[in-house]
Protein backbone atom coordinates (compact mmCIF):
# COMPACT_ATOMS: atom_id res chain seq x y z
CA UNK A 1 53.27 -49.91 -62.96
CA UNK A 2 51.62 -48.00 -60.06
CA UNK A 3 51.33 -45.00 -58.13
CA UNK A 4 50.29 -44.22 -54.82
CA UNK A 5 48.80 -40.29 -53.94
CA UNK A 6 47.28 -39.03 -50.92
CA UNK A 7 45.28 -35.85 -51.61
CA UNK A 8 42.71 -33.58 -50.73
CA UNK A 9 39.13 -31.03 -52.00
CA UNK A 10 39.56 -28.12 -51.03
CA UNK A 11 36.88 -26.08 -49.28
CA UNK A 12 35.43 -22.35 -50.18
CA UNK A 13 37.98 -20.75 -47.99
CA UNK A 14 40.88 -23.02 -49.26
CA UNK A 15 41.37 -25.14 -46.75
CA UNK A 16 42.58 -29.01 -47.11
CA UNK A 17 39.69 -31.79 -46.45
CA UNK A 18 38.35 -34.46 -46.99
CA UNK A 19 41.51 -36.90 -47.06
CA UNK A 20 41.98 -39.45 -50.36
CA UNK A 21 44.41 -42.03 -51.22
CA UNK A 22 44.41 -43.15 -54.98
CA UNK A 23 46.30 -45.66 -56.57
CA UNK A 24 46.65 -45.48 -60.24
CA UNK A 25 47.42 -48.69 -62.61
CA UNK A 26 49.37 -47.39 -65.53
CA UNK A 27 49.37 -50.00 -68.50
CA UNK A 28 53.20 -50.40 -70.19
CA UNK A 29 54.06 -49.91 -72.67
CA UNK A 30 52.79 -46.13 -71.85
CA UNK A 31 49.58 -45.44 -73.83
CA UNK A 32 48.64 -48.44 -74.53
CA UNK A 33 45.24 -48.84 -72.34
CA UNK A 34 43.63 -46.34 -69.84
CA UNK A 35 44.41 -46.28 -66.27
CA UNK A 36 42.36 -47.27 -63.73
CA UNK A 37 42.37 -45.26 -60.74
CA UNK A 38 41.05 -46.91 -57.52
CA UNK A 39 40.04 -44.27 -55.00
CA UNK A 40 39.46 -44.62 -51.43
CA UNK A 41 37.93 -41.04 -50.03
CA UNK A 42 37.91 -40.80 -46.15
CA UNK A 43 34.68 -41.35 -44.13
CA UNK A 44 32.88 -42.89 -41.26
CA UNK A 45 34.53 -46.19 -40.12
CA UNK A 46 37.13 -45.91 -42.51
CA UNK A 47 41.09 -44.78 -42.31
CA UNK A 48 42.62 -42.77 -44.97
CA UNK A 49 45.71 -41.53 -43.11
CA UNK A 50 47.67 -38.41 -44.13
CA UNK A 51 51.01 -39.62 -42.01
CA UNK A 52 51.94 -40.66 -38.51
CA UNK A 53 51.21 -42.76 -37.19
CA UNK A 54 49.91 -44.96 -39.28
CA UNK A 55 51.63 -45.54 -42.52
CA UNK A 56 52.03 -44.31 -45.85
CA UNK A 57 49.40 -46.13 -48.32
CA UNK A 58 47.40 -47.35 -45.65
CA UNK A 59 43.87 -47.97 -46.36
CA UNK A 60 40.86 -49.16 -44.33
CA UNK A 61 38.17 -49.90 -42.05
CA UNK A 62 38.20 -48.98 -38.73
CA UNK A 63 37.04 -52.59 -37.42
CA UNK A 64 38.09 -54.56 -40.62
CA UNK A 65 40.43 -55.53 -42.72
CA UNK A 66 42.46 -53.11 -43.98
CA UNK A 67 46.00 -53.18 -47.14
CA UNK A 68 48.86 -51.02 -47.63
CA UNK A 69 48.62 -49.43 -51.06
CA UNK A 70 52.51 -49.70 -51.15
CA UNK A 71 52.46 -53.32 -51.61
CA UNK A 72 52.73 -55.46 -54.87
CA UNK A 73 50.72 -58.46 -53.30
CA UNK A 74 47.61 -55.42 -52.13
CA UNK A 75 47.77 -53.84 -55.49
CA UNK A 76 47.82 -57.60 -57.22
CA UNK A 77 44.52 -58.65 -55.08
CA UNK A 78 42.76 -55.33 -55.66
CA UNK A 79 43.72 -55.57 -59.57
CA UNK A 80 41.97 -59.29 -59.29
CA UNK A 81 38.99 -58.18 -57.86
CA UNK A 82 38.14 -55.25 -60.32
CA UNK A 83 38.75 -57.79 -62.97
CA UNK A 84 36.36 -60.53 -61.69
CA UNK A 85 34.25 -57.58 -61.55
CA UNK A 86 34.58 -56.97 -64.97
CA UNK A 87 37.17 -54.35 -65.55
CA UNK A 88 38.43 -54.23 -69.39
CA UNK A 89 41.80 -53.43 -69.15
CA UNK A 90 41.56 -52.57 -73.01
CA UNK A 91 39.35 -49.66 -72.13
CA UNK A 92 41.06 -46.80 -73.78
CA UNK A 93 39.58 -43.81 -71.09
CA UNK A 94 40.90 -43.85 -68.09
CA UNK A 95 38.10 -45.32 -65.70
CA UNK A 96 37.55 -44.72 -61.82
CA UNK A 97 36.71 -47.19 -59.16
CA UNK A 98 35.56 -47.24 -55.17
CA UNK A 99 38.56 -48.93 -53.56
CA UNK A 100 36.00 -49.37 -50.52
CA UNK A 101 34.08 -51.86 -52.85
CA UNK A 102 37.22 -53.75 -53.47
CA UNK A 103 38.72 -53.70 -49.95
CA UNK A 104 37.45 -56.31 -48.25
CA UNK A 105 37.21 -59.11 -51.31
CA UNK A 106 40.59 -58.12 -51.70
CA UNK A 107 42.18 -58.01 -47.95
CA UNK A 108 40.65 -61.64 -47.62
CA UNK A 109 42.90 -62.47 -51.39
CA UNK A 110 45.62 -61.18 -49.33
CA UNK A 111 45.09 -63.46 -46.32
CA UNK A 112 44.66 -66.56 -48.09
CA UNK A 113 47.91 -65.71 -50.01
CA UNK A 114 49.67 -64.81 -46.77
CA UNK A 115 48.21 -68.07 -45.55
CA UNK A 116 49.49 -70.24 -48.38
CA UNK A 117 53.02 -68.71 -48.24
CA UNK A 118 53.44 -69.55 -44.57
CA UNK A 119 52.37 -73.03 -45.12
């Protein structure tokens, strides 16, 4: 199971910044392992939109590829990728992860599964 939240810091004066979308594997049965939380924090040449008009669970760069966090086939790619990378799933502690190291190893997954589909 997943989960898809936009937040945000806040500053000294309580103001929202500094846009983030996370999405958050969740093991089942509940408990079993730790959840991995891949983050994706807002900065230069990247999108992390907070609505219109781009789309909920949007993610990426501003002259690359780019997935929508919403998707199973996104979430199965970037799930891949960490594990190639060596993710344990058995890890008990949740553990957190730069979706902008994953993006683009996984948007080009996506592409060639698009691709394959279509063929």
């Amino acid at each position: 199971m997943w989960t898809v939240r936009h937040s945000h810091r806040k500053d000294p004066d309580g103001r929202s910044v500094d846009c983030r979308q996370t999405l958050t594997l969740s093991p089942q049965p509940a408990g079993t392992y730790g959840r991995l939380r891949i983050v994706f924090d807002e900065g230069p040449g990247r999108y992390v939109p907070g609505g219109a008009p781009l789309g909920s669970g949007d993610v990426g760069f501003i002259r690359g590829p780019d997935l929508n966090l919403h998707e199973p086939g996104a979430v199965r790619a970037l799930l891949d990728v960490v594990l190639a990378r060596g993710w344990q799933p058995e890890e008990r502690k949740p553990v957190e992860v730069d979706g902008w190291s994953l993006l683009e190893a996984a948007a080009a997954a996506r592409a060639l599964d698009a691709g394959a589909e279509g063929s």
